[in-house]
Protein backbone atom coordinates (compact mmCIF):
# COMPACT_ATOMS: atom_id res chain seq x y z
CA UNK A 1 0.00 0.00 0.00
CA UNK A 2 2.89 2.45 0.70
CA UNK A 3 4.56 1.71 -2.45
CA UNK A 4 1.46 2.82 -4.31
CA UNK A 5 0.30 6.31 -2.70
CA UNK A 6 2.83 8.08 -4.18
CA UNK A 7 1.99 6.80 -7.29
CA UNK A 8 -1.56 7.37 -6.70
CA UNK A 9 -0.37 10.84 -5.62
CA UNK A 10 1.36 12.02 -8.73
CA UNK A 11 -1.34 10.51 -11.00
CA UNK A 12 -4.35 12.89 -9.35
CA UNK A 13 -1.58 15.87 -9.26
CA UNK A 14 -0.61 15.70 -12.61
CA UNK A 15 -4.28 14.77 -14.06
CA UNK A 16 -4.61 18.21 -12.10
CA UNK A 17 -2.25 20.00 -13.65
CA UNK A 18 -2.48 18.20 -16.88
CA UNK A 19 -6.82 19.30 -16.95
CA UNK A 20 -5.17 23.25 -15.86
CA UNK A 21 -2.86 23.11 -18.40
CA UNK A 22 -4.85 21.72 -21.07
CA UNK A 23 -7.48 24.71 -20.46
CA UNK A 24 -5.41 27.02 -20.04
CA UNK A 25 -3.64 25.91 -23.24
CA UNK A 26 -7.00 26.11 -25.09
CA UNK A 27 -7.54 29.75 -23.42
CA UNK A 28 -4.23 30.95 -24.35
CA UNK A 29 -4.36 29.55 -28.21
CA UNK A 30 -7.76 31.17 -28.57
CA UNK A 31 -6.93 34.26 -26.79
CA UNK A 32 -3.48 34.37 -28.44
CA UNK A 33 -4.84 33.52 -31.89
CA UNK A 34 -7.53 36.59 -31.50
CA UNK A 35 -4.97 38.47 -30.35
CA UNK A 36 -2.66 38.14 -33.19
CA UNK A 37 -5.85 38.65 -35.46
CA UNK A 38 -6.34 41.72 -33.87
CA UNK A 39 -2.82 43.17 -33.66
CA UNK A 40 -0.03 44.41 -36.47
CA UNK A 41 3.13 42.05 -37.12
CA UNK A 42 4.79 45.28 -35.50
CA UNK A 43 2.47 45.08 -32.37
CA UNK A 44 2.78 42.14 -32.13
CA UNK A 45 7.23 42.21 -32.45
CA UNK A 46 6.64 44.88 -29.71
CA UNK A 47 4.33 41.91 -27.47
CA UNK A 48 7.58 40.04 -27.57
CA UNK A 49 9.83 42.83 -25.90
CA UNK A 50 7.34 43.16 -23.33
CA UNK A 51 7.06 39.20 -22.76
CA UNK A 52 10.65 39.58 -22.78
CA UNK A 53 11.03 42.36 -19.61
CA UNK A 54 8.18 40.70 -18.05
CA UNK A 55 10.12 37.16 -17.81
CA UNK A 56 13.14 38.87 -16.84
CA UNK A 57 11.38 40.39 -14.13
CA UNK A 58 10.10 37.42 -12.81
CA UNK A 59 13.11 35.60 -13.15
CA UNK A 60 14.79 38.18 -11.24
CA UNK A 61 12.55 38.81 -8.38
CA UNK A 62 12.36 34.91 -7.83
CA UNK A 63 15.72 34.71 -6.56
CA UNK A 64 14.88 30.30 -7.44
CA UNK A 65 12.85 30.65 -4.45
CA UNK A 66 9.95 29.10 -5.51
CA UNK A 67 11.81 25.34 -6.42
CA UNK A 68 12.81 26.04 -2.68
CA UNK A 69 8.89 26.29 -1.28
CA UNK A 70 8.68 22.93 -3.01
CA UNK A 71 11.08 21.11 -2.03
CA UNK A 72 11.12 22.26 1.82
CA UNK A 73 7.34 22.75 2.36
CA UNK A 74 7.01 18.87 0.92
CA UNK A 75 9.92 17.78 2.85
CA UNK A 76 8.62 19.33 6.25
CA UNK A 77 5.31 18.11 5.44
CA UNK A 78 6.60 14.93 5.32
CA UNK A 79 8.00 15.25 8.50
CA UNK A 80 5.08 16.89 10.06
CA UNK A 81 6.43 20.18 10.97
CA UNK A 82 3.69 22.31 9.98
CA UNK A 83 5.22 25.49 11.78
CA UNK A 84 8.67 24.87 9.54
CA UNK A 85 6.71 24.96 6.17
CA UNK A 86 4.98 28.14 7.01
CA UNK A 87 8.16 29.72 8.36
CA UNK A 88 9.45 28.44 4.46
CA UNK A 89 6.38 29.56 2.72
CA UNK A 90 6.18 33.35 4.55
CA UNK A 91 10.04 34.09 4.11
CA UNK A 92 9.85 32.77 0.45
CA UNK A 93 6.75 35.66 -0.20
CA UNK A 94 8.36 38.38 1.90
CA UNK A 95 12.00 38.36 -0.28
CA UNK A 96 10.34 37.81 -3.31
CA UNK A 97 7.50 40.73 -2.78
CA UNK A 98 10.00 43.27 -1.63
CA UNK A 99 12.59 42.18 -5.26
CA UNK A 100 9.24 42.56 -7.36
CA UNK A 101 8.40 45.52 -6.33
CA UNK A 102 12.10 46.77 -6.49
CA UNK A 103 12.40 45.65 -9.71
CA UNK A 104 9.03 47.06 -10.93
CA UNK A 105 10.01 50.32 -9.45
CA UNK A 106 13.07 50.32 -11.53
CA UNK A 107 11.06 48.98 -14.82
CA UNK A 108 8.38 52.10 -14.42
CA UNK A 109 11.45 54.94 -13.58
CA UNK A 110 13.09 53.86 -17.06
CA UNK A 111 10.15 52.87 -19.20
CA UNK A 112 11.21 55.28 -21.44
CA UNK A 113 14.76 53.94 -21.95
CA UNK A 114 13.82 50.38 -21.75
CA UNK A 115 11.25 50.74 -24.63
CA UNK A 116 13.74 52.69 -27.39
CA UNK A 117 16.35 50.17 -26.14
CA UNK A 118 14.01 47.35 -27.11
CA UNK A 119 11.66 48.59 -29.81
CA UNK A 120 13.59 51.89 -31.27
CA UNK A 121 11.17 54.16 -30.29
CA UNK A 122 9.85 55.78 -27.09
CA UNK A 123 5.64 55.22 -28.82
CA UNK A 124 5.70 52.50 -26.33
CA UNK A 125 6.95 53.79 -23.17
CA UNK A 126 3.18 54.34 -21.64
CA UNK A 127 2.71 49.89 -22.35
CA UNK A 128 5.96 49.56 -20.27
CA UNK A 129 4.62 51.62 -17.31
CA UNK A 130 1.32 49.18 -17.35
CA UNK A 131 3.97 46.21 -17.37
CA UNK A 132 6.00 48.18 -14.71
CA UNK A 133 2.69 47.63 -12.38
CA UNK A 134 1.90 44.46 -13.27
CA UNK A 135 5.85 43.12 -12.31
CA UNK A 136 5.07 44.00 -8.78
CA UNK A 137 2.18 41.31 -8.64
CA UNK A 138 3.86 38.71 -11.50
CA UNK A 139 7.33 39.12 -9.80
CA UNK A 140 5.47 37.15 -6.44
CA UNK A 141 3.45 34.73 -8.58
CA UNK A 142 6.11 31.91 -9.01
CA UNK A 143 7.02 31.86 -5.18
CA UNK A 144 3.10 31.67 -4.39
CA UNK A 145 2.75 28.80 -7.08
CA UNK A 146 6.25 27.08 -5.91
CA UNK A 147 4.05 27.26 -2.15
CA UNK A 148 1.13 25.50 -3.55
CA UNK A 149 3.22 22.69 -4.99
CA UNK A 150 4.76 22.38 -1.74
CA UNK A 151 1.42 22.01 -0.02
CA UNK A 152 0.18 19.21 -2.98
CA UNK A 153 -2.52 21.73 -3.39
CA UNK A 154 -2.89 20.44 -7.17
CA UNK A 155 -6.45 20.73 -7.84
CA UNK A 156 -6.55 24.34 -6.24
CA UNK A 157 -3.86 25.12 -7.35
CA UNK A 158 -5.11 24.35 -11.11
CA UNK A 159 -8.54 26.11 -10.31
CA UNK A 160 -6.70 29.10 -9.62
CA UNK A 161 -4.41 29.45 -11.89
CA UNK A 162 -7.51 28.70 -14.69
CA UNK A 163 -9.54 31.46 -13.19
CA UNK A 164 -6.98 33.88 -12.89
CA UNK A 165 -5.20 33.01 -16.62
CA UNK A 166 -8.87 33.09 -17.72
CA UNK A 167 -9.57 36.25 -16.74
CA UNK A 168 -6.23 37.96 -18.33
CA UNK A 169 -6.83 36.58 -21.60
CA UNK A 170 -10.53 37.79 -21.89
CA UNK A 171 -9.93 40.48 -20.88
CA UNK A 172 -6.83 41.41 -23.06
CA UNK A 173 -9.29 40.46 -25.94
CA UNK A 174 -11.65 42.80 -24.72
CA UNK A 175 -9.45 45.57 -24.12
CA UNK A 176 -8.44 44.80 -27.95
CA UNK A 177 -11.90 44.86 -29.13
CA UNK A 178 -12.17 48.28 -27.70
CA UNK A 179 -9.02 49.64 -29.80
CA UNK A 180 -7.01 49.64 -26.69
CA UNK A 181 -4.42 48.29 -28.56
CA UNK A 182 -1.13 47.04 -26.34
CA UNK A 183 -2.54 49.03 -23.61
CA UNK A 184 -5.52 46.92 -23.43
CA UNK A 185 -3.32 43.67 -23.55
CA UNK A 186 -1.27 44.72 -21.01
CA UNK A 187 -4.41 46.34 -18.80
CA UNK A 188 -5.61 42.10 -19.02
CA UNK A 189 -2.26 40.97 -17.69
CA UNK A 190 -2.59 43.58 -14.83
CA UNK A 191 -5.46 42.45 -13.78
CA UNK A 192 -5.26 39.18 -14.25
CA UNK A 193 -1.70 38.57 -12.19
CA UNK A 194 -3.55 40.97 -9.78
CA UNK A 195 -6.29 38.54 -9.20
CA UNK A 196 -4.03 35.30 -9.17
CA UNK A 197 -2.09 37.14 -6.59
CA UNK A 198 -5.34 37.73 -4.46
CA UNK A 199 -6.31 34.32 -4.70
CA UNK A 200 -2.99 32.54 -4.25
CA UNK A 201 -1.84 34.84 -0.70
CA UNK A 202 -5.42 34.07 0.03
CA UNK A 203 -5.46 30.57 -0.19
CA UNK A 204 -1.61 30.47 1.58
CA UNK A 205 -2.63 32.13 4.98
CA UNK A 206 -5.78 30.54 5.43
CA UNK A 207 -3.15 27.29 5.51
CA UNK A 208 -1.21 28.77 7.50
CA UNK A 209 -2.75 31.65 9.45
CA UNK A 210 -0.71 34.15 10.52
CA UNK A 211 2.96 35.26 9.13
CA UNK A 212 5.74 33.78 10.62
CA UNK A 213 9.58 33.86 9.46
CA UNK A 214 11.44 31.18 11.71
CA UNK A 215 12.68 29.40 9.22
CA UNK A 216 16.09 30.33 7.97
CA UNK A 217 16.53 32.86 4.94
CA UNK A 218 20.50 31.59 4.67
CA UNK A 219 19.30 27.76 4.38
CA UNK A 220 16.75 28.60 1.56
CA UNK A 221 19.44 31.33 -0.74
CA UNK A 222 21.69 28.30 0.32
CA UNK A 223 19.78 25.82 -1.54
CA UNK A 224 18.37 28.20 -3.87
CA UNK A 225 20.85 30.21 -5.32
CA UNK A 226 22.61 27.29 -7.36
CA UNK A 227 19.37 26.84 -8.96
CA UNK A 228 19.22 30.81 -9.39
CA UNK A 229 22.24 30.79 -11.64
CA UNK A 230 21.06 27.44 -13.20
CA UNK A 231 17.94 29.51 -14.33
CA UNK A 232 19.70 32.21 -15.68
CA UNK A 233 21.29 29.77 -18.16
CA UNK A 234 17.72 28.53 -18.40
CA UNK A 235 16.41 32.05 -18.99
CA UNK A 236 19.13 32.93 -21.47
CA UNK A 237 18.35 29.39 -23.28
CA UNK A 238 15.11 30.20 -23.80
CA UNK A 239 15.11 34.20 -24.99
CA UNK A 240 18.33 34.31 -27.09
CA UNK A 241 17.02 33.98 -29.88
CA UNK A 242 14.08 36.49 -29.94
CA UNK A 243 16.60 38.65 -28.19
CA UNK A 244 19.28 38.65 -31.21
CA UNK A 245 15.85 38.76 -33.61
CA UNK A 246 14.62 42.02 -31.57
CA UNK A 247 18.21 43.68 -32.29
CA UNK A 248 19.18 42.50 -35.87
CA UNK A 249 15.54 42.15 -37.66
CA UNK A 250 11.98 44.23 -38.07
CA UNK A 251 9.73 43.44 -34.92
CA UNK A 252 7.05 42.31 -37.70
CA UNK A 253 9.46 39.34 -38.38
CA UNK A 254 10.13 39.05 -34.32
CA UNK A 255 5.72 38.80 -34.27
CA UNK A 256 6.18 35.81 -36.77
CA UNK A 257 8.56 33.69 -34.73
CA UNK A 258 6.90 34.34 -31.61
CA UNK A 259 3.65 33.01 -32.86
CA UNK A 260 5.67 29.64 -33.62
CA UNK A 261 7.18 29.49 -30.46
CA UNK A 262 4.20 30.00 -28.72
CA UNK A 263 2.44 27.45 -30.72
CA UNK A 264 5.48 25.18 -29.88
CA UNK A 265 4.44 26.23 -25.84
CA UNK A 266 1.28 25.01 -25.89
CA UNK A 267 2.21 21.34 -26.75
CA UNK A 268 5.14 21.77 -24.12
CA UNK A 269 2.73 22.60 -21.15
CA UNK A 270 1.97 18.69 -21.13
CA UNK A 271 5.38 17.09 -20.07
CA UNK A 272 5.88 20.21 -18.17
CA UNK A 273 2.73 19.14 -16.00
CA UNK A 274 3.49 15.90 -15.00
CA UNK A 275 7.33 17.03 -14.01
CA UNK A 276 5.52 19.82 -12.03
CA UNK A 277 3.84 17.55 -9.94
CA UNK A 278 6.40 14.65 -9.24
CA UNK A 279 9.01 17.51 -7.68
CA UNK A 280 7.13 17.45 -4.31
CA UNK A 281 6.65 13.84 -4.53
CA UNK A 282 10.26 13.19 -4.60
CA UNK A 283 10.91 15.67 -2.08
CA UNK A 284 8.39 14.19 0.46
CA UNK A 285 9.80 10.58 -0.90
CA UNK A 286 13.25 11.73 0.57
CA UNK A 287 11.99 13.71 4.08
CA UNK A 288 10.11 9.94 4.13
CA UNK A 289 12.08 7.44 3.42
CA UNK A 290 15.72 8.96 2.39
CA UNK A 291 17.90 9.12 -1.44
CA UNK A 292 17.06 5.54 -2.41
CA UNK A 293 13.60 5.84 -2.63
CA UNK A 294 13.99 8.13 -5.22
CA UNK A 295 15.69 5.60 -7.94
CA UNK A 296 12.79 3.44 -8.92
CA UNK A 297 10.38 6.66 -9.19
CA UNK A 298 12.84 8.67 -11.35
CA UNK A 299 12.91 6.12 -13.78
CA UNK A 300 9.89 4.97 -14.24
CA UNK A 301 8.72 8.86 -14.49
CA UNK A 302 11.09 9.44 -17.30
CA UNK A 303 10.28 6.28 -19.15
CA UNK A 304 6.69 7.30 -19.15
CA UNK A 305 7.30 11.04 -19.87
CA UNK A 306 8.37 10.04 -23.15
CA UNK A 307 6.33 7.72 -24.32
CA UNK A 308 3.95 11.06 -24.17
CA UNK A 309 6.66 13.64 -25.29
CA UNK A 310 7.85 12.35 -28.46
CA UNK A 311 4.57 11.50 -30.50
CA UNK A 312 2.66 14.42 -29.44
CA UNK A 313 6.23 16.58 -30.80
CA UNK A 314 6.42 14.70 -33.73
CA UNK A 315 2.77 14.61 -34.94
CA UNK A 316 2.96 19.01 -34.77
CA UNK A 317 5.28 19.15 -36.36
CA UNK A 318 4.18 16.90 -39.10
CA UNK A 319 0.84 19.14 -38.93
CA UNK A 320 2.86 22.33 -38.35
CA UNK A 321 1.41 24.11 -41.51
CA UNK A 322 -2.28 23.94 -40.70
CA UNK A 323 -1.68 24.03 -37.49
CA UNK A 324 -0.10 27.66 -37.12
CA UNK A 325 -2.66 28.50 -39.54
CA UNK A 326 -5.21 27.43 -37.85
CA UNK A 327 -3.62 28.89 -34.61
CA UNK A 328 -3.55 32.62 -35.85
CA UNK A 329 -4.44 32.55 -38.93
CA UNK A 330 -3.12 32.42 -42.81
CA UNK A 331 -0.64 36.04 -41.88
CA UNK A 332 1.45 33.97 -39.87
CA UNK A 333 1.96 30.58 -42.18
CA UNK A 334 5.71 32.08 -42.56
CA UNK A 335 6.07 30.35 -39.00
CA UNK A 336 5.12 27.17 -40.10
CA UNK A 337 9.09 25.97 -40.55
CA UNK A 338 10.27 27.19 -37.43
CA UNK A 339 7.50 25.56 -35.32
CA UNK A 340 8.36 22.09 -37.27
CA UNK A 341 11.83 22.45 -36.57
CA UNK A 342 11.19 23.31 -32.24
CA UNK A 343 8.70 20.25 -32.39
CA UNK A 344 11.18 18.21 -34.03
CA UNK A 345 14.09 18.94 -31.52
CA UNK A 346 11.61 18.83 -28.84
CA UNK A 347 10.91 15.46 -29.38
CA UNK A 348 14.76 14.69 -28.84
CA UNK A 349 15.51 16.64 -25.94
């Protein structure tokens, strides 16, 4: 029997996270399809700068913090030391609140700069203000997400995060509707991270009532900040290229790879689910029952991770033409080769 809750764990957690991210994967390819219906191949090159500051941002403010709420709020849990997790959970929120709104502070104070840096002209400056805002709620979102793994708080945590990415994407398409343009997109996001914020801190002290910081801030950055620079090479990885595209090429050309790299996202928010919710499994495995008990569970989680992976990569991007067609229409079919060739490469790594 105690060989098979864990198992029985990660299956309900990842059907979880596998039902949030397959509506929120529908959301955002609907929303993001209207979206780039609605918007210019420049607006839509500009959308990537401002995707661009906004993950920096986040990446910033998180200090890796939040792969430390997991794997210390699990671990504790499995120990039963309730008052050790929330010591973990409100030190985690307090460092990463006061970096976002830091950061934000900083992004609002040289909007201006940051957008002719980015986008060669200061037309945009106003959009980076509305971003500036929203980093101060975004910046906290990982860490309060990174707590809700911890708990095993899947199927909340995929209401949530449904309701809350629900909300941003209607309401960026409404903005657009309006001819808010980029401001209305960016008025969505604003709200949207505002709301997930709301209901995420909500959910997080009625766990754990009131604020308390006993647990240690070095142990955490100690743990944490290998994984910090780890996720700078991550970061890097995984903007380079619409970085160099943003300085050497139009930002209508910038719109078209974007829209294939998004398309590329939304079949990548699968695997991504079911590693999401084995992390506090093998963290409450080890509080439980030490290293070992991690070796079976590692590989049979990888074996079965790509026996999903690989035909659901391949098959896009056999379909990749009518697929990014169908995504965001016939504008954007110039994608089409650069989504097969991410799918393909997916499938191998």
């Amino acid at each position: 029997m105690t060989d098979v809750r864990p198992a029985v764990h990660v299956a309900r957690g990842a059907s979880f996270l596998f039902i949030q991210n397959f509506v929120t994967s529908i959301v955002g390819a609907v929303g993001f399809g209207i979206i780039a219906r609605l918007m210019t191949k420049t607006e839509m090159g500009v959308y990537v700068t401002l995707s661009l500051v906004f993950a920096f941002v986040q990446m910033a403010a998180g200090f890796a913090l939040p792969n430390a709420a997991v794997k210390f709020i699990a671990e504790l849990r499995g120990r039963d030391d309730r008052k050790g997790a929330a010591g973990v959970a409100f030190q985690i929120l307090r460092l990463s609140f006061i970096a976002s709104i830091v950061l934000g502070s900083l992004v609002f104070l040289f909007s201006t700069q940051i957008c002719y840096l980015l986008t060669k002209t200061t037309d945009y400056a106003d959009v980076f203000k509305i971003l500036a805002l929203d980093s101060v709620f975004s910046g906290v979102l990982p860490s309060l997400i990174g707590i809700m793994i911890g708990l095993q708080k899947m199927r909340e945590l995929a209401v949530l995060n449904i309701v809350a990415y629900t909300i941003s994407k209607v309401l960026s398409v409404a903005f657009l509707l309006v001819n808010l343009g980029l401001w209305g997109v960016m008025l969505g996001w604003l709200i949207g991270d505002l709301c997930g914020f709301l209901l995420f801190s909500g959910y997080i002290l009625r766990s754990f009532g009131m604020p308390s910081f006993g647990f240690g801030l070095k142990r955490l950055l100690g743990f944490s900040w290998p994984l910090y620079l780890s996720s700078w090479v991550s970061f890097g990885y995984n903007w380079f290229d619409r970085a160099l595209l943003v300085a050497y090429v139009p930002l209508a050309e910038v719109g078209v790879y974007n829209v294939a790299v998004t398309a590329f996202g939304v079949m990548y928010a699968i695997p991504s689910a079911i590693s999401t919710a084995l992390f506090p499994q093998y963290s409450e495995l080890q509080g439980r029952d030490g290293m070992r008990s991690l070796e079976k569970a590692v590989r049979t989680a990888s074996r079965y991770v790509v026996y999903v992976v690989i035909p659901l990569a391949v098959g896009l991007a056999a379909t990749a033409y009518p697929a990014i067609s169908l995504f965001t229409g016939r504008i954007y079919e110039v994608g089409a080769l650069p989504l097969a060739i991410l799918s393909l490469f997916g499938a191998a790594t």
